[in-house]
Protein backbone atom coordinates (compact mmCIF):
# COMPACT_ATOMS: atom_id res chain seq x y z
CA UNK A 1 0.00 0.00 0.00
CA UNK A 2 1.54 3.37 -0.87
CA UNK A 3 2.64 5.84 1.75
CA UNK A 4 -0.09 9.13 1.27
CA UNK A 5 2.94 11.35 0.96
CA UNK A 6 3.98 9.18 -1.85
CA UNK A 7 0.93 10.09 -3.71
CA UNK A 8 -0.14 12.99 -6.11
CA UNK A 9 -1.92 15.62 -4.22
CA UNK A 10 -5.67 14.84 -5.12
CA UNK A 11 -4.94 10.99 -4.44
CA UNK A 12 -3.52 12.54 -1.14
CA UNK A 13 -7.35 14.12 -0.34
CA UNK A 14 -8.80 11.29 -1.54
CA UNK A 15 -7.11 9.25 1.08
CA UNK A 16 -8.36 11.94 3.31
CA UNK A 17 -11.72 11.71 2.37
CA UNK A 18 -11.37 8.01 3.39
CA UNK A 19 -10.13 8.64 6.49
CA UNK A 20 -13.11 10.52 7.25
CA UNK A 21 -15.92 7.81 5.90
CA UNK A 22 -14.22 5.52 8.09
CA UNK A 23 -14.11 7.29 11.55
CA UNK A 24 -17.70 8.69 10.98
CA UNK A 25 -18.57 5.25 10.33
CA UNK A 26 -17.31 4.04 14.13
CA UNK A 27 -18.99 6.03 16.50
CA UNK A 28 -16.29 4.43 19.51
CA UNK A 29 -13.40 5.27 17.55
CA UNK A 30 -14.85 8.59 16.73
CA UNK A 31 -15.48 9.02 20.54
CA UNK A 32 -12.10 8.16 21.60
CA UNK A 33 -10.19 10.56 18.41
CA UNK A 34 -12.55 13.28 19.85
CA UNK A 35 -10.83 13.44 23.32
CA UNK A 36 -7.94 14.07 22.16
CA UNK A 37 -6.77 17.48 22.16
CA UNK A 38 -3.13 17.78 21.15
CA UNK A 39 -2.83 17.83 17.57
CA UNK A 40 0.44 15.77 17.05
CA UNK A 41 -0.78 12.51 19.35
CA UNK A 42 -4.05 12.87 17.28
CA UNK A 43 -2.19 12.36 14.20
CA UNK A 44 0.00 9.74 15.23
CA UNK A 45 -2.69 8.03 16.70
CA UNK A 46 -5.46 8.52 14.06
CA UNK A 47 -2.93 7.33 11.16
CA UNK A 48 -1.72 4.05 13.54
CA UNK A 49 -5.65 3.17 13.68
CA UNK A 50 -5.95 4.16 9.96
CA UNK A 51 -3.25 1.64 9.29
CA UNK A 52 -4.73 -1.01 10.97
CA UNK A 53 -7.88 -1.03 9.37
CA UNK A 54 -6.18 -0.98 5.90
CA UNK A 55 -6.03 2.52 5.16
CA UNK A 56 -2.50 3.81 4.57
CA UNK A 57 -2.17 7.66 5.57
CA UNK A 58 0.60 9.17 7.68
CA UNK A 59 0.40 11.35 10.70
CA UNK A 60 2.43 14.30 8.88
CA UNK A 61 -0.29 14.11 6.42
CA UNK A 62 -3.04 14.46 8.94
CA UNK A 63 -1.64 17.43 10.86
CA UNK A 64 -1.10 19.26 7.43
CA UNK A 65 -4.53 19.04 7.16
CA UNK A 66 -5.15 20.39 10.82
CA UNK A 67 -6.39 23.45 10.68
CA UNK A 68 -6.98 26.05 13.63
CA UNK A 69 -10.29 27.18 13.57
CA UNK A 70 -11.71 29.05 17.19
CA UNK A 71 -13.76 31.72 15.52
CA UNK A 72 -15.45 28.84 13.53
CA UNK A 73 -14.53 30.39 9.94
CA UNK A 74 -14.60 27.22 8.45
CA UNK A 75 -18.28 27.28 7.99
CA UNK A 76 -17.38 30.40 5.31
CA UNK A 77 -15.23 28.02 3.12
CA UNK A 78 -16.55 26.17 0.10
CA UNK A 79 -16.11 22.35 -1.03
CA UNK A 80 -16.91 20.66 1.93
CA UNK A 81 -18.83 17.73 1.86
CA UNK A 82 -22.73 17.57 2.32
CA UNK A 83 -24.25 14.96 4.25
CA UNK A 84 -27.82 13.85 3.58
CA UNK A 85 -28.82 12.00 6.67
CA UNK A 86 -27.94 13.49 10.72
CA UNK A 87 -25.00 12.25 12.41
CA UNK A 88 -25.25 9.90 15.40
CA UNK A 89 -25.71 11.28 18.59
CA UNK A 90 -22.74 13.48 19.79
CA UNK A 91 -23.11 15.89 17.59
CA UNK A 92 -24.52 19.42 17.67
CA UNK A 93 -25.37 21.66 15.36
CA UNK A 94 -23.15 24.85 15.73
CA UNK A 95 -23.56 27.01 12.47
CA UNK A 96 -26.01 27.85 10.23
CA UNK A 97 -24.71 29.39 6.74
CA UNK A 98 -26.88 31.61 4.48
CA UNK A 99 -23.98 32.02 2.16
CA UNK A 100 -25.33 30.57 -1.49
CA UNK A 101 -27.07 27.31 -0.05
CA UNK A 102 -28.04 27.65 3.13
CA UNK A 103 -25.97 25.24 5.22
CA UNK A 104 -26.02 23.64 8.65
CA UNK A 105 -22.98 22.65 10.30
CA UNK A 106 -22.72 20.15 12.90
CA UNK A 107 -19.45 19.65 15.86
CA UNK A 108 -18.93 16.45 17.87
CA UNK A 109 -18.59 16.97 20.98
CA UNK A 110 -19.56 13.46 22.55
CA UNK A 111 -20.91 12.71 26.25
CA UNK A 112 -19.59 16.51 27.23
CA UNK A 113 -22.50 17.97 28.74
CA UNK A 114 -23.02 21.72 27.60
CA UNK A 115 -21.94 23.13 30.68
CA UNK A 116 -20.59 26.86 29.59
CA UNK A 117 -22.65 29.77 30.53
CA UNK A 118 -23.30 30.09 26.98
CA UNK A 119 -23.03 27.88 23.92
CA UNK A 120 -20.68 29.90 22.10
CA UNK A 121 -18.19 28.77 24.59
CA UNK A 122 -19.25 24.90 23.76
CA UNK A 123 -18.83 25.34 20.18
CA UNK A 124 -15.12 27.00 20.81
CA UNK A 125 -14.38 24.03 22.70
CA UNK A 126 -15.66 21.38 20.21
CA UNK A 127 -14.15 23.96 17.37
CA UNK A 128 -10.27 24.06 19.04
CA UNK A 129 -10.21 19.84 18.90
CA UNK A 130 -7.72 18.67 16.51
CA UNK A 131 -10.83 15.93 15.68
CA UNK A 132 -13.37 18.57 14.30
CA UNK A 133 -10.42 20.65 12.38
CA UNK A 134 -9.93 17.16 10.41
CA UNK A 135 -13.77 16.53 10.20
CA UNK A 136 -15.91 18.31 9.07
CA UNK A 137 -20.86 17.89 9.08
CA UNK A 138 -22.24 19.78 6.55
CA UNK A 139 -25.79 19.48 5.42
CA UNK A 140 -28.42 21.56 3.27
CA UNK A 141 -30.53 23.09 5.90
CA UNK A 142 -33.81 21.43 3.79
CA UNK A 143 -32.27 18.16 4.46
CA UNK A 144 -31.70 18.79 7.95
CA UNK A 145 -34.68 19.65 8.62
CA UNK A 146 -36.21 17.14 6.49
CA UNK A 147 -34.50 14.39 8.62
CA UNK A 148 -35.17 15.76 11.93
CA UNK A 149 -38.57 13.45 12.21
CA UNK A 150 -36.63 10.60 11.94
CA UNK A 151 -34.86 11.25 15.50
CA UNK A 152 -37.94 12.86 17.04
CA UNK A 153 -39.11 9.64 18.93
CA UNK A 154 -35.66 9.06 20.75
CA UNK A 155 -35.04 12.75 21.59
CA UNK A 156 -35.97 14.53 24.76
CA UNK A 157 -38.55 17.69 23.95
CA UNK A 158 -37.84 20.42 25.94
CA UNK A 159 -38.74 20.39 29.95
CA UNK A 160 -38.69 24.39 30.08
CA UNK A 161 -37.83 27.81 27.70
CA UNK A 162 -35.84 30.49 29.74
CA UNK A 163 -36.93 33.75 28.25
CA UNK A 164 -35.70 37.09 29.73
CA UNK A 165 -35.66 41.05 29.73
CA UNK A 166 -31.36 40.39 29.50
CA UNK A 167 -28.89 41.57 32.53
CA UNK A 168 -31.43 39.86 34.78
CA UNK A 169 -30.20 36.57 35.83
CA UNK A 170 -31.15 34.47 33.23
CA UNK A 171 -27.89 32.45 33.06
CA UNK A 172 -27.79 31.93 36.47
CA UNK A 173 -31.26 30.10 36.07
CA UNK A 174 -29.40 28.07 33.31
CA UNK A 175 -26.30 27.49 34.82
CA UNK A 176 -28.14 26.52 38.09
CA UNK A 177 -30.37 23.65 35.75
CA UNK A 178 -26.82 22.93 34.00
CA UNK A 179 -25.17 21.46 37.72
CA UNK A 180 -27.72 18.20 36.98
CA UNK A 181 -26.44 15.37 34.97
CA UNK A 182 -29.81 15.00 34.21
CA UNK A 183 -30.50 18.06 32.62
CA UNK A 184 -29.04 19.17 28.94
CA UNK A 185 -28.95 22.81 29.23
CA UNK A 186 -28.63 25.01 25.65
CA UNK A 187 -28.29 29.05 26.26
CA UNK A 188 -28.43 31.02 23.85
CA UNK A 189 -27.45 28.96 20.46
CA UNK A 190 -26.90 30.53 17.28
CA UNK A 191 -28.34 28.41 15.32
CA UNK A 192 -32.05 28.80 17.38
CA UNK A 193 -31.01 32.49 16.64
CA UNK A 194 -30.97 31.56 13.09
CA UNK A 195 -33.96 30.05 13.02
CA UNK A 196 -35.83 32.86 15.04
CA UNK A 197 -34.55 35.91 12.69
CA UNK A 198 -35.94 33.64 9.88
CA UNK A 199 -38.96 33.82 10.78
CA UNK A 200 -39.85 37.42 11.48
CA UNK A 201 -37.96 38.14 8.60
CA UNK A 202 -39.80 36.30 6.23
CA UNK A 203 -43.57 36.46 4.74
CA UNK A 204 -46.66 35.11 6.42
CA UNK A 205 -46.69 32.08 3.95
CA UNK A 206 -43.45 30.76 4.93
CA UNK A 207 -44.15 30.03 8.26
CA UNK A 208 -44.58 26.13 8.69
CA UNK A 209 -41.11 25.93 7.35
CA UNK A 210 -39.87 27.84 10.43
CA UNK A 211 -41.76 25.95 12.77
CA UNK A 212 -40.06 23.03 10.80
CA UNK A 213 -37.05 24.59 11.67
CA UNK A 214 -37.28 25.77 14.93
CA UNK A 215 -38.43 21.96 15.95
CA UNK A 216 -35.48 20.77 13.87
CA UNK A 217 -32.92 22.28 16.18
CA UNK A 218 -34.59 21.28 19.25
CA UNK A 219 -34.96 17.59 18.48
CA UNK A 220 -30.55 17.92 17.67
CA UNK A 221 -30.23 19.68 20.92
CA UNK A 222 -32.67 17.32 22.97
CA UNK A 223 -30.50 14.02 21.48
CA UNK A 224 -28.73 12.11 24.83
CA UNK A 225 -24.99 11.68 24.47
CA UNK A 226 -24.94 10.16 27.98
CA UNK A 227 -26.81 7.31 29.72
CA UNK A 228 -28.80 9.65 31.99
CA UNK A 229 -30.04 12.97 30.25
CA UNK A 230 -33.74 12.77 31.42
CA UNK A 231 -34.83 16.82 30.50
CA UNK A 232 -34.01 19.80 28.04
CA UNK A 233 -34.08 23.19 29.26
CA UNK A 234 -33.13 25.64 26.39
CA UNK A 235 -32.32 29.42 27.56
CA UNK A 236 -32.96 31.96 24.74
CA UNK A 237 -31.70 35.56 23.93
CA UNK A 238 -33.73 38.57 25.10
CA UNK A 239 -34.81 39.51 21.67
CA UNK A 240 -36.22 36.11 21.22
CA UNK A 241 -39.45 37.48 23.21
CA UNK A 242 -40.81 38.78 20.21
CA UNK A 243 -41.06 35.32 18.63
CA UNK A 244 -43.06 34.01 21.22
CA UNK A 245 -45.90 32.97 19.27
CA UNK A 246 -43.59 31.07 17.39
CA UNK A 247 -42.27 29.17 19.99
CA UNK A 248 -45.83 28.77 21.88
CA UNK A 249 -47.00 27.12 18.53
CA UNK A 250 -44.05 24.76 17.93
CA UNK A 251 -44.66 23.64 21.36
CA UNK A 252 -47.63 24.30 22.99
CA UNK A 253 -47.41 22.02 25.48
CA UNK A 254 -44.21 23.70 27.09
CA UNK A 255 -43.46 26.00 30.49
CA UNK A 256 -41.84 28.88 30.02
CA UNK A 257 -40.49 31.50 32.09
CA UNK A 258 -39.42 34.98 31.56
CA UNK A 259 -36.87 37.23 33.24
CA UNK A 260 -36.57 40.49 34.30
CA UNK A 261 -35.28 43.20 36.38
CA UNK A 262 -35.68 46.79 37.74
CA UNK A 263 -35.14 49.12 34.56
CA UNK A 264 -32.44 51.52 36.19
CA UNK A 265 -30.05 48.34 36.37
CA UNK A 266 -30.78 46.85 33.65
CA UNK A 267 -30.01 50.20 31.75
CA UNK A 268 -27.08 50.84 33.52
CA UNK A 269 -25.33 47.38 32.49
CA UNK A 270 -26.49 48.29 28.80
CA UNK A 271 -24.74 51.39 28.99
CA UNK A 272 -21.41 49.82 30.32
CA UNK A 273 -21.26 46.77 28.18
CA UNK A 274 -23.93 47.26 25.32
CA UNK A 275 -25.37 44.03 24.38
CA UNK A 276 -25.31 42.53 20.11
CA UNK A 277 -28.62 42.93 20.56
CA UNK A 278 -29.05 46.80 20.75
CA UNK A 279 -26.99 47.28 18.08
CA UNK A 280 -28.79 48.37 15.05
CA UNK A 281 -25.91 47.35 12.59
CA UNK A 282 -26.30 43.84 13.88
CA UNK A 283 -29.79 43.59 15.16
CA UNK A 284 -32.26 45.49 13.05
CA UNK A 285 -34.89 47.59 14.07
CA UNK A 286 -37.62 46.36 12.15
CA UNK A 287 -36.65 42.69 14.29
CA UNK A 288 -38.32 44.36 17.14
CA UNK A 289 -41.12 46.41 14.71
CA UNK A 290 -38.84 49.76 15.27
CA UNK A 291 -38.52 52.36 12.92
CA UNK A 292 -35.36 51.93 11.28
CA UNK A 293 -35.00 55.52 10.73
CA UNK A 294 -35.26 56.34 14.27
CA UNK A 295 -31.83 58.37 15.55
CA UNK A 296 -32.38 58.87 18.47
CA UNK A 297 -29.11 58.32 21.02
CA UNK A 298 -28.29 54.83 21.50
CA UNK A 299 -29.35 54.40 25.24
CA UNK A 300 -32.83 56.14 24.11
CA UNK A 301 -33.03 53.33 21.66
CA UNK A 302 -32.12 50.47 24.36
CA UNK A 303 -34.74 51.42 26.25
CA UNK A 304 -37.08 51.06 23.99
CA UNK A 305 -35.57 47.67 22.96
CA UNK A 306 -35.90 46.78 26.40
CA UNK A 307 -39.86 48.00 26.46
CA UNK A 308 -40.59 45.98 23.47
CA UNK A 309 -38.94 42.48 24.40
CA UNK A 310 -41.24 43.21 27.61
CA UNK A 311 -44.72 44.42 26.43
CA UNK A 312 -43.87 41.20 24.11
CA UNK A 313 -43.71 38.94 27.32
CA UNK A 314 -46.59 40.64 29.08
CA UNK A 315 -48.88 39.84 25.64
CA UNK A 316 -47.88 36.05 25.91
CA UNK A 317 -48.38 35.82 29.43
CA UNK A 318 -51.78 35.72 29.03
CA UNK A 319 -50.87 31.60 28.63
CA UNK A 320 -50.64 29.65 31.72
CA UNK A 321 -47.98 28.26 30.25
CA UNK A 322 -45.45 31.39 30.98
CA UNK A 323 -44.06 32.39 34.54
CA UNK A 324 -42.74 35.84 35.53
CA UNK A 325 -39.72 35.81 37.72
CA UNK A 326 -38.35 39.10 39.15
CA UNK A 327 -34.27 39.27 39.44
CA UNK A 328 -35.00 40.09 43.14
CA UNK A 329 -36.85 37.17 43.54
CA UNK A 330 -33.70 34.87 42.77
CA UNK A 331 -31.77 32.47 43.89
CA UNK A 332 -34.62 30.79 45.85
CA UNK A 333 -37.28 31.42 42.71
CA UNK A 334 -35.41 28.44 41.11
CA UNK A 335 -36.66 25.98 43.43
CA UNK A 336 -39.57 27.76 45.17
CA UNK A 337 -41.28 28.48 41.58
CA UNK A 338 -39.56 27.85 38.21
CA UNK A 339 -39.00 24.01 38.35
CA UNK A 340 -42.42 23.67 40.22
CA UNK A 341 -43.68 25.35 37.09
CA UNK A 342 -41.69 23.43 34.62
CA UNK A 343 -42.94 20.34 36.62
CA UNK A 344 -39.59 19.28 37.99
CA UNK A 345 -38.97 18.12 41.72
CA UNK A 346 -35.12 18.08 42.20
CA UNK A 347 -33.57 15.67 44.57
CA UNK A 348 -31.00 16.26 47.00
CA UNK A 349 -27.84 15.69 44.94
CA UNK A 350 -29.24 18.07 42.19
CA UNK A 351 -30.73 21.05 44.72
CA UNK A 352 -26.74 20.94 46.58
CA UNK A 353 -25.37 21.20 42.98
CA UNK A 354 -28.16 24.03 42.52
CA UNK A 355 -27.52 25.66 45.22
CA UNK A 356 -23.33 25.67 45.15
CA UNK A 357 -23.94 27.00 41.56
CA UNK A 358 -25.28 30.56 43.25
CA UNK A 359 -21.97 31.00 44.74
CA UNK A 360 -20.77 31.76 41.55
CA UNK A 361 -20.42 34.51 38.69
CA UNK A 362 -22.85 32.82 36.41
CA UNK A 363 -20.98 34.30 33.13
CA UNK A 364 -17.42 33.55 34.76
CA UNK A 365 -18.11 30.64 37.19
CA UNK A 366 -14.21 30.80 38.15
CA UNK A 367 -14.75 33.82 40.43
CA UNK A 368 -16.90 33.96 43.33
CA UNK A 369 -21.00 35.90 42.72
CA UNK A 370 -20.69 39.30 43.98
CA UNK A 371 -23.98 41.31 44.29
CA UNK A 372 -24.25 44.46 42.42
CA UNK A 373 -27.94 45.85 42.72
CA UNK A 374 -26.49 49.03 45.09
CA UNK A 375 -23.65 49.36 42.96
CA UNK A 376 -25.77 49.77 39.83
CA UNK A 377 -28.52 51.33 41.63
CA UNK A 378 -25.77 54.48 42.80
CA UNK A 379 -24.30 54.28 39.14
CA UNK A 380 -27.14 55.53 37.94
CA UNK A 381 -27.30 58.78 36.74
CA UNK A 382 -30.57 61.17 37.34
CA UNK A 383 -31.11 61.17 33.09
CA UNK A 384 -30.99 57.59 32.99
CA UNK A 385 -33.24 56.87 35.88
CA UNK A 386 -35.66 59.48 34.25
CA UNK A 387 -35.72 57.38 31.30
CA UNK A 388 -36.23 53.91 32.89
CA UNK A 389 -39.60 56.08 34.66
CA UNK A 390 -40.75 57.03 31.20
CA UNK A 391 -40.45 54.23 29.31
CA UNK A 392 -40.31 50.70 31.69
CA UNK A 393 -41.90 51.88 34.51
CA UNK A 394 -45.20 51.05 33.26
CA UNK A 395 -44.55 47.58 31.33
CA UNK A 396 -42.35 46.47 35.18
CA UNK A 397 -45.48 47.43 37.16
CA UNK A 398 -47.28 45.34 34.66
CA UNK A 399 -44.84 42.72 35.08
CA UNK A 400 -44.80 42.46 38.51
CA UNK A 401 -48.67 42.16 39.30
CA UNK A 402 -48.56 39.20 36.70
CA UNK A 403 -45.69 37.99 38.77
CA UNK A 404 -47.69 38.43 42.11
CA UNK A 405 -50.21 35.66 40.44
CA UNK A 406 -49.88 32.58 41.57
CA UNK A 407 -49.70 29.97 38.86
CA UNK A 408 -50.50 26.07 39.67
CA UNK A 409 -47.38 23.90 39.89
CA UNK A 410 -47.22 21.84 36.84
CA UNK A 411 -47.59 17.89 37.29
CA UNK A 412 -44.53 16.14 38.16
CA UNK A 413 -42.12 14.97 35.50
């Protein structure tokens, strides 16, 4: 059997290509390659197993092809492969493309659970494996979601929706579900943003194909890699309150909650550290039903970002499906009311995990949870506060009396 650096160049990828029908054919081997996250034992150790099942390729060859990829560009390049049918379970979908075909790109990440504050950070772990760099899941997105019914009966469907005002303590709800081994915990997933901007982008007509969608992802996300996953929890972003029709009709069936906080510190983070999502270069207005020839200065405009996402959760609250939770009201609101509402009775194990989680920054859980309402509260200059009065005051009063109401725990899971 020739040596692969013996052979012309496209013989070389074809080799490659090879390679790659046989490890995604092995789901073990695939498992094991996956751990492994320096880049020279990977080659050495992918082209010894190569070798042994009759498939000469050497491990200079393989690390050639190794390519760095943290910021996940390779979902811009062309000429990758497409795949017809899902992957077995262990893979997530981490990218959707719109460039030419749309695209959906999938990561292995194996029995890992999706423990990072947010999934960006999963996908930059998955992303900096030498195994992913050498492997790449590409599918059309109509075939994706065209085989998505296929794993439906296996999957879990999701146990609760976290939706929120943002800067309110949404992610320590998630990260507090997350301490569970039997909870699979998804916040905040580009690809369910995606999905989401699809649909109140497009017409009317189109929308059973983003419900399609939409129930696509979830079923991928919802997939066990693990013996004892028993409930999904998926935490959105804050803009994602205006689809919440769309979400209420693709399942109807499903709790949801949604965040928020006093105004004057919520607007006060915003103004430090302004969130994607009040940017109008990368969120547009006419997402939220603005006027996109609005100019007025950009805290203005957060504010009435903020008052939209809300009145939007105070219209689909009407459902006793949704919950109101005030910031204030956490940590205890976890146990006391959102997994009563989302039908879940933790045991012991999972409430200690719960509650060690709170002694944590939720976005950094290296460093210890610091409280900040004074801080933010004194920050707060008299303009600002005069602008939280005029135009959240109203939609947080209405807020809280819906959050004053009790709503019947949900039947045990």
């Amino acid at each position: 059997m020739k040596n692969l650096n013996q052979l012309p160049s496209d013989d070389a990828e074809e080799r490659l290509a090879q390679l790659r029908q046989l490890v995604l054919g092995d789901a073990s081997w695939a498992a094991q390659l996956a751990d492994i996250l320096e880049p020279g034992v990977f080659a050495a150790r992918l082209a010894r197993d190569a070798g042994a099942r009759g498939l000469a390729v050497t491990a200079r060859q393989i690390g050639d092809a190794l390519r760095g990829d943290p910021l996940g560009l390779s979902r811009f390049a062309a000429g990758v492969e497409m795949k017809a049918q899902w992957p077995p379970p262990g893979w997530l979908p981490v990218h959707v493309n719109f460039f030419g075909r749309p695209t959906v790109d999938w990561s292995f990440v194996g029995a890992r659970p999706t423990k990072e504050p947010f999934f960006e950070g999963t996908v930059r772990e998955a992303l900096s494996r030498p195994f992913n760099q050498l492997i790449p899941y590409r599918m059309a997105l109509s075939d994706f979601v065209a085989d998505a019914p296929r794993h439906a009966g296996t999957s879990l469907m999701p146990t609760g929706l976290i939706f929120h005002m943002s800067r309110c303590g949404s992610t320590l709800v998630s990260q507090m579900l997350a301490q569970s081994s039997n909870n699979i915990v998804i916040s905040e997933a580009a690809p369910i943003d995606a999905a989401v901007k699809l649909s109140r982008a497009a017409p009317p007509r189109a929308r059973s194909s983003h419900e399609d969608l939409l129930r696509a992802f979830a079923i991928a996300y919802g997939r066990r890699h693990g013996s004892g996953e028993q409930r999904l929890f998926i935490k959105l972003d804050s803009w994602h309150a205006m689809a919440l029709p769309l979400f209420t009709r693709v399942f109807p069936d499903v709790p949801w909650v949604f965040l928020y906080r006093d105004p004057v510190e919520v607007l006060v983070s915003q103004a430090r550290e302004p969130g994607p999502q009040m940017a109008r270069q990368i969120m547009p207005p006419a997402l939220y039903g603005l006027d996109a020839s609005a100019t007025e200065p950009d805290l203005d405009y957060t504010a009435r970002v903020l008052g939209t996402i809300c009145n939007a959760a105070v219209d689909a609250l009407a459902s006793p499906q949704g919950l109101a939770i005030n910031y204030r009201d956490l940590p205890d609101a976890v146990e006391t009311r959102v997994l009563p509402h989302f039908g879940v009775s933790p045991d012991a194990v999972e409430r200690a995990a719960m509650c060690a989680a709170t002694g944590f920054d939720a976005k950094m859980p290296t460093l210890p949870f610091t409280t900040d309402d004074a801080a933010k509260q004194a920050a707060a200059a008299p303009a600002l506060r005069d602008l939280a009065d005029r135009t959240l005051r109203d939609v947080i009063g209405r807020l809280d009396a819906i959050a004053a109401t009790p709503r019947a725990p949900r039947p045990l899971l």
